[in-house]
N, C-alpha and C. Protein backbone atom coordinates (compact mmCIF):
# COMPACT_ATOMS: atom_id res chain seq x y z
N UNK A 1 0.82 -1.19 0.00
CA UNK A 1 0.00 0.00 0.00
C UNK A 1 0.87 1.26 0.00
N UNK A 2 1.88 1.39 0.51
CA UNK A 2 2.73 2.57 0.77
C UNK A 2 3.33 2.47 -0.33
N UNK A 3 3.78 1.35 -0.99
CA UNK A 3 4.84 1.66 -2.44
C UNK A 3 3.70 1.88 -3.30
N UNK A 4 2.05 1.71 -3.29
CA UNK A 4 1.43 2.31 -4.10
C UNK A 4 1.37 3.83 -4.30
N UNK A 5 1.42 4.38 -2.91
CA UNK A 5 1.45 5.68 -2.72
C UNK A 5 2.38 6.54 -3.25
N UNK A 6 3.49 6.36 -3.06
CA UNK A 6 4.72 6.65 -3.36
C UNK A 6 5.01 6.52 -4.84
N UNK A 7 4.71 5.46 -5.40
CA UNK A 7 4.45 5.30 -7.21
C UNK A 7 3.56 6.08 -7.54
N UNK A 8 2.29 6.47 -7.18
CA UNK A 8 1.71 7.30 -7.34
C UNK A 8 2.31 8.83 -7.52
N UNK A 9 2.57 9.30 -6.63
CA UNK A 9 3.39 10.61 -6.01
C UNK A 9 4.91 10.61 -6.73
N UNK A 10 5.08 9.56 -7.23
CA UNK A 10 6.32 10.14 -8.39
C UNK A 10 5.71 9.86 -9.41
N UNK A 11 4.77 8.92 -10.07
CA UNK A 11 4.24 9.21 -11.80
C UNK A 11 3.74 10.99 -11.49
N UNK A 12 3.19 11.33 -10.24
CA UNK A 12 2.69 12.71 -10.27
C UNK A 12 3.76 13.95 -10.72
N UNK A 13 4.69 13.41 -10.05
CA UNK A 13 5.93 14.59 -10.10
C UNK A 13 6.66 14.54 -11.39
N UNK A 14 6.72 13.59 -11.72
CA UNK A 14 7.43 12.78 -12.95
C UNK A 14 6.83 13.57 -14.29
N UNK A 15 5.75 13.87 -13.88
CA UNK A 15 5.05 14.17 -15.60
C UNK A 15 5.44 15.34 -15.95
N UNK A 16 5.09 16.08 -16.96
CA UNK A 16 5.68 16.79 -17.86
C UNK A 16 5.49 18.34 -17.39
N UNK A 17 4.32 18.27 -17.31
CA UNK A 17 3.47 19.90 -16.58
C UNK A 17 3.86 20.25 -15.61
N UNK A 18 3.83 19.04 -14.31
CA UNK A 18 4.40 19.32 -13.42
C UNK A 18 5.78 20.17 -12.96
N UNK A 19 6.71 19.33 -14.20
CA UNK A 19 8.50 19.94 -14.17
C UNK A 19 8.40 21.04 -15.31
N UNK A 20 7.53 20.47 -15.94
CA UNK A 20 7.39 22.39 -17.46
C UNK A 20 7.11 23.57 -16.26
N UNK A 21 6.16 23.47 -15.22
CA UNK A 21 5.89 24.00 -14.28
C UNK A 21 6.89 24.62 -13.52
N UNK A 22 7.62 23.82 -12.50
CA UNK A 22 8.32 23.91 -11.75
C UNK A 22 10.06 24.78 -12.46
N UNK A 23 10.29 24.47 -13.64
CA UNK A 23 11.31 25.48 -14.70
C UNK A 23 10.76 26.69 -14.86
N UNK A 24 9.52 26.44 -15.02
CA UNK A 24 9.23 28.03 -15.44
C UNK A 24 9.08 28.78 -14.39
N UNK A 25 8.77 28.76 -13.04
CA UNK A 25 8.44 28.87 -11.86
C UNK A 25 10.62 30.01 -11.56
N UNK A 26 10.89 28.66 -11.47
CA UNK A 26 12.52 28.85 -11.33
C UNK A 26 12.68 29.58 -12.11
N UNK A 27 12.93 29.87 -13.97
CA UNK A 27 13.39 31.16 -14.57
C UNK A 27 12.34 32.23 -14.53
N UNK A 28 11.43 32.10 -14.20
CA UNK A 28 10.27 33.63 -14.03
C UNK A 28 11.43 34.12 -12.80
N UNK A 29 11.86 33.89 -11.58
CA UNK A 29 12.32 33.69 -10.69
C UNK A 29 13.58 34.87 -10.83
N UNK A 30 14.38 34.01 -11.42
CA UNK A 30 15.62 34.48 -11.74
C UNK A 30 15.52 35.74 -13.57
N UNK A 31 14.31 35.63 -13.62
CA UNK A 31 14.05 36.84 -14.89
C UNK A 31 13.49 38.08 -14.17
N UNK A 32 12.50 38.09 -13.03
CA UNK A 32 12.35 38.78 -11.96
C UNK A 32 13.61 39.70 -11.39
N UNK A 33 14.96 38.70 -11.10
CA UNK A 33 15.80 39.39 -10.60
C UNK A 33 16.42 40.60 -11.67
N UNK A 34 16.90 40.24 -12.87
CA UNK A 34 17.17 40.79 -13.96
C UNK A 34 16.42 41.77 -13.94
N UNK A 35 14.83 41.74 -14.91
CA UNK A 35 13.89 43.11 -14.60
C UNK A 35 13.84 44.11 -13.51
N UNK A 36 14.31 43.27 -12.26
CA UNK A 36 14.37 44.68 -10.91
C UNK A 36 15.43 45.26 -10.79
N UNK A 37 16.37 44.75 -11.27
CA UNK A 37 17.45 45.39 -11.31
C UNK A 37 17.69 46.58 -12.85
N UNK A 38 17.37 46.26 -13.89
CA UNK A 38 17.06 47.02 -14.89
C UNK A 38 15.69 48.15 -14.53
N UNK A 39 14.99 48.05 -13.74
CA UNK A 39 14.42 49.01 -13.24
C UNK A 39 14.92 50.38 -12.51
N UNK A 40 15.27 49.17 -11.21
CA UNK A 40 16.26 49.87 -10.39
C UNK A 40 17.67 50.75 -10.87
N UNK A 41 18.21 49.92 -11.61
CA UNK A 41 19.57 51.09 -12.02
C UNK A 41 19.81 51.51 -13.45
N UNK A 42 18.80 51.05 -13.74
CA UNK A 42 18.65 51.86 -15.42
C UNK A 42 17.49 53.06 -15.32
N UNK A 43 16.39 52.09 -15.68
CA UNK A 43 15.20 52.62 -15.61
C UNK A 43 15.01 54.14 -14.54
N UNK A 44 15.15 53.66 -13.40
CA UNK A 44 14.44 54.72 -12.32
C UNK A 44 16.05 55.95 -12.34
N UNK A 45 17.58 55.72 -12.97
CA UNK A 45 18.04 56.94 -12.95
C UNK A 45 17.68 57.82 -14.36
N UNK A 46 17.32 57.19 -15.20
CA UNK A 46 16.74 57.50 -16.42
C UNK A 46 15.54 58.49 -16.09
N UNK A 47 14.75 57.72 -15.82
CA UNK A 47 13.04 58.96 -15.19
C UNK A 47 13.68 60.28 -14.29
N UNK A 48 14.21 59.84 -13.70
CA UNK A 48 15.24 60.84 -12.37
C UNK A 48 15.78 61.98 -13.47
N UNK A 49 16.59 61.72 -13.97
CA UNK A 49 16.75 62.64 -14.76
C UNK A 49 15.91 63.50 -16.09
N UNK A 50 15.01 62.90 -16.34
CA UNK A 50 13.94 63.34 -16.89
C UNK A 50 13.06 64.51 -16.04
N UNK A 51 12.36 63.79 -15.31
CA UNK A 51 11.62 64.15 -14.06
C UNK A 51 12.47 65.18 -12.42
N UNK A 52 13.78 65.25 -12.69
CA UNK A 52 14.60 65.60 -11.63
C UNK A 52 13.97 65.00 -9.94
N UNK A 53 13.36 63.84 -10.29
CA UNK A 53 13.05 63.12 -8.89
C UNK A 53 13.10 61.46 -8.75
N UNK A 54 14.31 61.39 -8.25
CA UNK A 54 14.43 60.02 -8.53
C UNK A 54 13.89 58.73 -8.06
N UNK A 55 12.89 59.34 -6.86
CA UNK A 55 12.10 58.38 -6.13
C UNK A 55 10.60 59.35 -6.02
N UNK A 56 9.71 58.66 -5.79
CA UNK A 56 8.36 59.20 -6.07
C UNK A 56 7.88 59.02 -4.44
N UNK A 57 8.21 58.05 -4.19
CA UNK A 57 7.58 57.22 -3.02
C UNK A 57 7.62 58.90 -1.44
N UNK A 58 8.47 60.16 -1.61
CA UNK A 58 7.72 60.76 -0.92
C UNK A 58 6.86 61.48 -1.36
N UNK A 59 6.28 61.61 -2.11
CA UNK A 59 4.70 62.21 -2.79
C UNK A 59 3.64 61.90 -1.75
N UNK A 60 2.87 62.71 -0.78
CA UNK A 60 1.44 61.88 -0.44
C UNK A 60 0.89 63.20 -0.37
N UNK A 61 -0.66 63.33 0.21
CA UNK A 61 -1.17 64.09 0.69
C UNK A 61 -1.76 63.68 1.84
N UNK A 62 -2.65 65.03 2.49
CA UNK A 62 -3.01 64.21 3.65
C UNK A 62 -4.84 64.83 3.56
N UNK A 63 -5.41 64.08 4.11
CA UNK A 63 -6.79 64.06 4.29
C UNK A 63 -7.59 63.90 5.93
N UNK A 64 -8.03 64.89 6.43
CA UNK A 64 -8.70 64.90 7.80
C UNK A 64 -7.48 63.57 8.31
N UNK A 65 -6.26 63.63 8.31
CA UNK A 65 -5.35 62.97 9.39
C UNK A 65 -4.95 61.45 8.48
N UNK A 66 -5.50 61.18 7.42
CA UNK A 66 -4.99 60.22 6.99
C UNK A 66 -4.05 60.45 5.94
N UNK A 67 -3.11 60.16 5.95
CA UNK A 67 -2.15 60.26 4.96
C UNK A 67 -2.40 59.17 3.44
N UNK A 68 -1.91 59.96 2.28
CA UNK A 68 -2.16 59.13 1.07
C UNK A 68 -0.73 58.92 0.09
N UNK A 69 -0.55 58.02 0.28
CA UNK A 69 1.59 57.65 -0.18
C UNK A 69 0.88 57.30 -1.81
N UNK A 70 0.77 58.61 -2.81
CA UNK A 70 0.68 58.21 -4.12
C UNK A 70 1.81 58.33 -4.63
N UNK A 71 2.74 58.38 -3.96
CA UNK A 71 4.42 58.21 -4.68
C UNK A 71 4.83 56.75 -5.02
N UNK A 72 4.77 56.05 -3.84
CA UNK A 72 4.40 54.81 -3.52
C UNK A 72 4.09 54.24 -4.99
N UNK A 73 3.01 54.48 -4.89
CA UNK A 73 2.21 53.82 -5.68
C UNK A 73 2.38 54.01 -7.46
N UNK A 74 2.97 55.29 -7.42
CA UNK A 74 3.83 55.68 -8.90
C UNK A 74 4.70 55.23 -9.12
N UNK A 75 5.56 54.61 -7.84
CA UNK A 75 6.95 53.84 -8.28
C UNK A 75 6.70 52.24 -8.51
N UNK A 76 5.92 51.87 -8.25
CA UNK A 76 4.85 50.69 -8.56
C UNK A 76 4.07 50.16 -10.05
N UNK A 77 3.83 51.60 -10.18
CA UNK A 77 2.74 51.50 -11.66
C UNK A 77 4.34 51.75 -12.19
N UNK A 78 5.18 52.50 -12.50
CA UNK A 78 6.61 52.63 -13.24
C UNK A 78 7.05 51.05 -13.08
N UNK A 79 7.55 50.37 -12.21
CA UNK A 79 8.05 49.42 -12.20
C UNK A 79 7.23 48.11 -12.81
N UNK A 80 5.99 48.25 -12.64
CA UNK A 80 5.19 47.36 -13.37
C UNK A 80 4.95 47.47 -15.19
N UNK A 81 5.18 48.45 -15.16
CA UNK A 81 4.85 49.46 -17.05
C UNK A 81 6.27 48.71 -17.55
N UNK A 82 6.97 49.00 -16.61
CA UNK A 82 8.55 48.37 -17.07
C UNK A 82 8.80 47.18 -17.26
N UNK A 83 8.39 46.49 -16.37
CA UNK A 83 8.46 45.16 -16.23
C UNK A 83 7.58 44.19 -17.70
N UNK A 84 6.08 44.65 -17.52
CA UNK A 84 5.46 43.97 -18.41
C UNK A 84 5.79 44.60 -19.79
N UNK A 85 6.46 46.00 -19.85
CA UNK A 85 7.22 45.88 -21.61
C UNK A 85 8.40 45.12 -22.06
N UNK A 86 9.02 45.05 -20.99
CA UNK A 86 10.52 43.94 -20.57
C UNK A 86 10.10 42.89 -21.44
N UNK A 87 9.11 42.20 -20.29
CA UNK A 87 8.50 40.93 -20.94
C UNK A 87 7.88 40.83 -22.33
N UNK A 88 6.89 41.87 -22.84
CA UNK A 88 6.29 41.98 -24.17
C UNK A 88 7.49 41.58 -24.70
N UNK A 89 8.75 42.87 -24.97
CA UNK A 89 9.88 42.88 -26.18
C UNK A 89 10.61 41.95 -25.82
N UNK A 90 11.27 41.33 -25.25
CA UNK A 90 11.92 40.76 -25.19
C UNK A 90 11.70 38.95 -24.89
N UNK A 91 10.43 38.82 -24.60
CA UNK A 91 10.15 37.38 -24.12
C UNK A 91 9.14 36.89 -25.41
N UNK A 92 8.08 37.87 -25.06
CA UNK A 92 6.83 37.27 -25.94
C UNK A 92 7.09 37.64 -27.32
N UNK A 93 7.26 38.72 -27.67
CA UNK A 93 7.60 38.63 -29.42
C UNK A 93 9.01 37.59 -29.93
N UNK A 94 9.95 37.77 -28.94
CA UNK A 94 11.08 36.63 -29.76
C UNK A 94 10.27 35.25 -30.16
N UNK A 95 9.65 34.94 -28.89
CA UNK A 95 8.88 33.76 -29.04
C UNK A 95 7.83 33.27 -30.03
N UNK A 96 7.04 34.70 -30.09
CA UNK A 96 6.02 34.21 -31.07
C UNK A 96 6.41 34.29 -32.38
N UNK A 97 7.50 34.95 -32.43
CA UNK A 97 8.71 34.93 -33.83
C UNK A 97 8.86 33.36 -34.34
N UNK A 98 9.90 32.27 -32.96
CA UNK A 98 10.67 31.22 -33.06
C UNK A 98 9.60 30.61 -33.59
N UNK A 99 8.34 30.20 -32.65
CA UNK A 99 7.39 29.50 -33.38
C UNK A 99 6.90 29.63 -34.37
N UNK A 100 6.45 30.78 -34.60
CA UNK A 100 6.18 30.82 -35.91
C UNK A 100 6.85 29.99 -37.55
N UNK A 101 8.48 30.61 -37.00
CA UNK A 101 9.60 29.43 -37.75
C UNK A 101 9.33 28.22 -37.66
N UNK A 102 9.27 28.04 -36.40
CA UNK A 102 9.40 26.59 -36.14
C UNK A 102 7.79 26.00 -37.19
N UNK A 103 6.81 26.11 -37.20
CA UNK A 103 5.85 25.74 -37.47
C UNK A 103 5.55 25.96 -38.81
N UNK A 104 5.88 26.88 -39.59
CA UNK A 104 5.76 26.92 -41.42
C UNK A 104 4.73 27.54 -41.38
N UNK A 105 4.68 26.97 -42.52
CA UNK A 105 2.77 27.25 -43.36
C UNK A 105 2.08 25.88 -43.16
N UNK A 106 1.01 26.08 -42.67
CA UNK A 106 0.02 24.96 -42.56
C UNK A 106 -0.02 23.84 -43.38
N UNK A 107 -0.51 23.02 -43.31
CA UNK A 107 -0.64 22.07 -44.36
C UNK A 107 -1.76 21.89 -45.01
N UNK A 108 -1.64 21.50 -46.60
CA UNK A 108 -2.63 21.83 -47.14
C UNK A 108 -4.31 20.69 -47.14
N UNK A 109 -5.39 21.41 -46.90
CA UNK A 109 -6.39 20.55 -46.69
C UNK A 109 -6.74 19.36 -47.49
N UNK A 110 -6.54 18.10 -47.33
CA UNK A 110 -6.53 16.70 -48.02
C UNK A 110 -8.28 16.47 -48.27
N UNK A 111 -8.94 16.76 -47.01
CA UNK A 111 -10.22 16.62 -47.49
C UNK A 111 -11.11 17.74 -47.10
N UNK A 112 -12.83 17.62 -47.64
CA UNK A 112 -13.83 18.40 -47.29
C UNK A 112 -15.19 17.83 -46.26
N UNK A 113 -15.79 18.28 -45.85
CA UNK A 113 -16.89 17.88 -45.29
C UNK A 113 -18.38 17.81 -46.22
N UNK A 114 -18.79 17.06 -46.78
CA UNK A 114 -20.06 17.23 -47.64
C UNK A 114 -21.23 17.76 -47.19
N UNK A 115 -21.42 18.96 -47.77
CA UNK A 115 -22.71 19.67 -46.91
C UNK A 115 -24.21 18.89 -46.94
N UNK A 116 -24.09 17.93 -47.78
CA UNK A 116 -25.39 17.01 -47.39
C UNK A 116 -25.45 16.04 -46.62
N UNK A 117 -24.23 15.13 -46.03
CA UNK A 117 -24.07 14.69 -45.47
C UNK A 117 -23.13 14.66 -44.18
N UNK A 118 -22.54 15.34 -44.10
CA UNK A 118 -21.31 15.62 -43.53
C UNK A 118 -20.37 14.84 -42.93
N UNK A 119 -19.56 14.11 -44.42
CA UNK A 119 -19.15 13.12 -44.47
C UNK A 119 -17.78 13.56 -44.60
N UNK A 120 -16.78 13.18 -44.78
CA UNK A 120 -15.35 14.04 -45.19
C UNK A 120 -14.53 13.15 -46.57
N UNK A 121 -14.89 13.84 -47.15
CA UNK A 121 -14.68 13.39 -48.68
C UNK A 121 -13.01 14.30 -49.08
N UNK A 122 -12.58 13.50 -50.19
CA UNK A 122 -11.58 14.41 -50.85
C UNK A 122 -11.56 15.88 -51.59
N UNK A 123 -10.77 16.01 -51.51
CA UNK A 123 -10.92 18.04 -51.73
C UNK A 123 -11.63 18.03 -53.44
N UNK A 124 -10.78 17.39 -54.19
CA UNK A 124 -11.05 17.11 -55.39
C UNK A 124 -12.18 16.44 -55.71
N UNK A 125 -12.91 16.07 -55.19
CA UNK A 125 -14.31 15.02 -55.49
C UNK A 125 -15.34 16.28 -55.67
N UNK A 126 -16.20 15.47 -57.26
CA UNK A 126 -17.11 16.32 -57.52
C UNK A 126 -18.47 15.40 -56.69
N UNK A 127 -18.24 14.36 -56.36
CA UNK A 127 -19.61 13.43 -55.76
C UNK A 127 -19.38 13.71 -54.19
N UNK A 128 -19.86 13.20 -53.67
CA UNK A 128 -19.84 12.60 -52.29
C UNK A 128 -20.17 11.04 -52.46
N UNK A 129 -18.92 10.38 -52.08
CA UNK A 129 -19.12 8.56 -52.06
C UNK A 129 -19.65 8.47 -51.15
N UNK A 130 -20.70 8.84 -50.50
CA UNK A 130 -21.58 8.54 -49.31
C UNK A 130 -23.29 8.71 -49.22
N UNK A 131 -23.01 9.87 -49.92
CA UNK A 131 -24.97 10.38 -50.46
C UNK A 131 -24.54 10.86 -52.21
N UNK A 132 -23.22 10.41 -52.80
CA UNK A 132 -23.57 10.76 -54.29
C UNK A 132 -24.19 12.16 -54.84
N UNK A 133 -24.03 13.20 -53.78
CA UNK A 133 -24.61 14.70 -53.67
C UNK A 133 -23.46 15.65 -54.98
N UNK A 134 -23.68 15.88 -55.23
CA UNK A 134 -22.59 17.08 -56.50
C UNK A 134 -22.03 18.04 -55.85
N UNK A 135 -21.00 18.11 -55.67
CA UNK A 135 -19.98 18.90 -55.05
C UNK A 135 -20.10 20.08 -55.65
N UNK A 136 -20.30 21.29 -54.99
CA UNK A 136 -19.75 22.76 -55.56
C UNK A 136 -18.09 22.97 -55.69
N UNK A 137 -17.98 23.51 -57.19
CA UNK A 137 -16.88 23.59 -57.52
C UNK A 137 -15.75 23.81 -56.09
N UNK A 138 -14.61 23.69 -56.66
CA UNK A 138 -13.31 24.52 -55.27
C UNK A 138 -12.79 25.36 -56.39
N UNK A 139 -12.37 26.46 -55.51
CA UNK A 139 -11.43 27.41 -56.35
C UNK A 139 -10.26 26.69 -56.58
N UNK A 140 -9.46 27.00 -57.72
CA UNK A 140 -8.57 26.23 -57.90
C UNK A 140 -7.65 24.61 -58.23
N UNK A 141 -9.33 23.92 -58.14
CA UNK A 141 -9.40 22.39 -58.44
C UNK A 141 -9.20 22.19 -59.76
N UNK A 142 -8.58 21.25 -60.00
CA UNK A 142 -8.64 20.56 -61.72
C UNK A 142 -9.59 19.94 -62.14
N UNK A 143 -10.05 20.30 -63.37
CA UNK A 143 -11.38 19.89 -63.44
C UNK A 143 -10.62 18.49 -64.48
């Protein structure tokens, strides 16, 4: 019963999602560190000198005794604007680039579905071998 368990609990760990999971987990991780630091000593002396304020975070106002830290919260929305363009240019377009390569041009459709029957016949067939129905031409077929 226990080596069932245990076989269990490694086919679990073992599978693919799980460790596709657990990598991506780990480089989000260590891509995190990268982005905060390109924030931190690129990014935020860059705005600084733009802006002549290199931290936002003392910005607040105050309201009947409550204080409101919208500096805070600007160095937040900056670091996040940063972060998720980081990721756009540099993660998600390379990627949807590679695949794209990787994958071609589609392949071309071998058969059709017969609208009287909805059977899946060859692209080229003027019948349907199933209800014998007359195919509407295809663009581009040999007659």
């Amino acid at each position: 019963m226990v080596k069932d368990i245990f076989g269990g609990f490694k086919q679990f760990i073992l599978r693919g999602n799980v460790i596709d999971l657990a990598v991506g987990v780990m480089v989000g991780a260590a891509f995190n560190t990268v982005v905060s630091s390109l924030v931190k000593d690129l990014m935020t002396p860059f705005i600084a000198a733009i802006f002549k304020q290199p931290n936002f975070s003392t910005f607040s106002f105050t309201v009947n005794g409550s204080q409101f830290l919208y500096g805070d919260f600007i160095n937040n929305l900056i670091s996040f604007l940063i972060t998720a363009a980081t990721i756009y240019f540099f993660v998600v377009i390379p990627i949807n680039k590679l695949s794209g390569i990787r994958k071609g041009p589609a392949p071309e459709a071998t058969t059709k579905v017969c609208p009287e029957c909805l059977s899946n016949i060859p692209v080229k067939a003027r019948r349907c071998a199933f209800c014998t129905s007359v195919q509407p031409a295809q663009p581009g077929a040999e007659k």
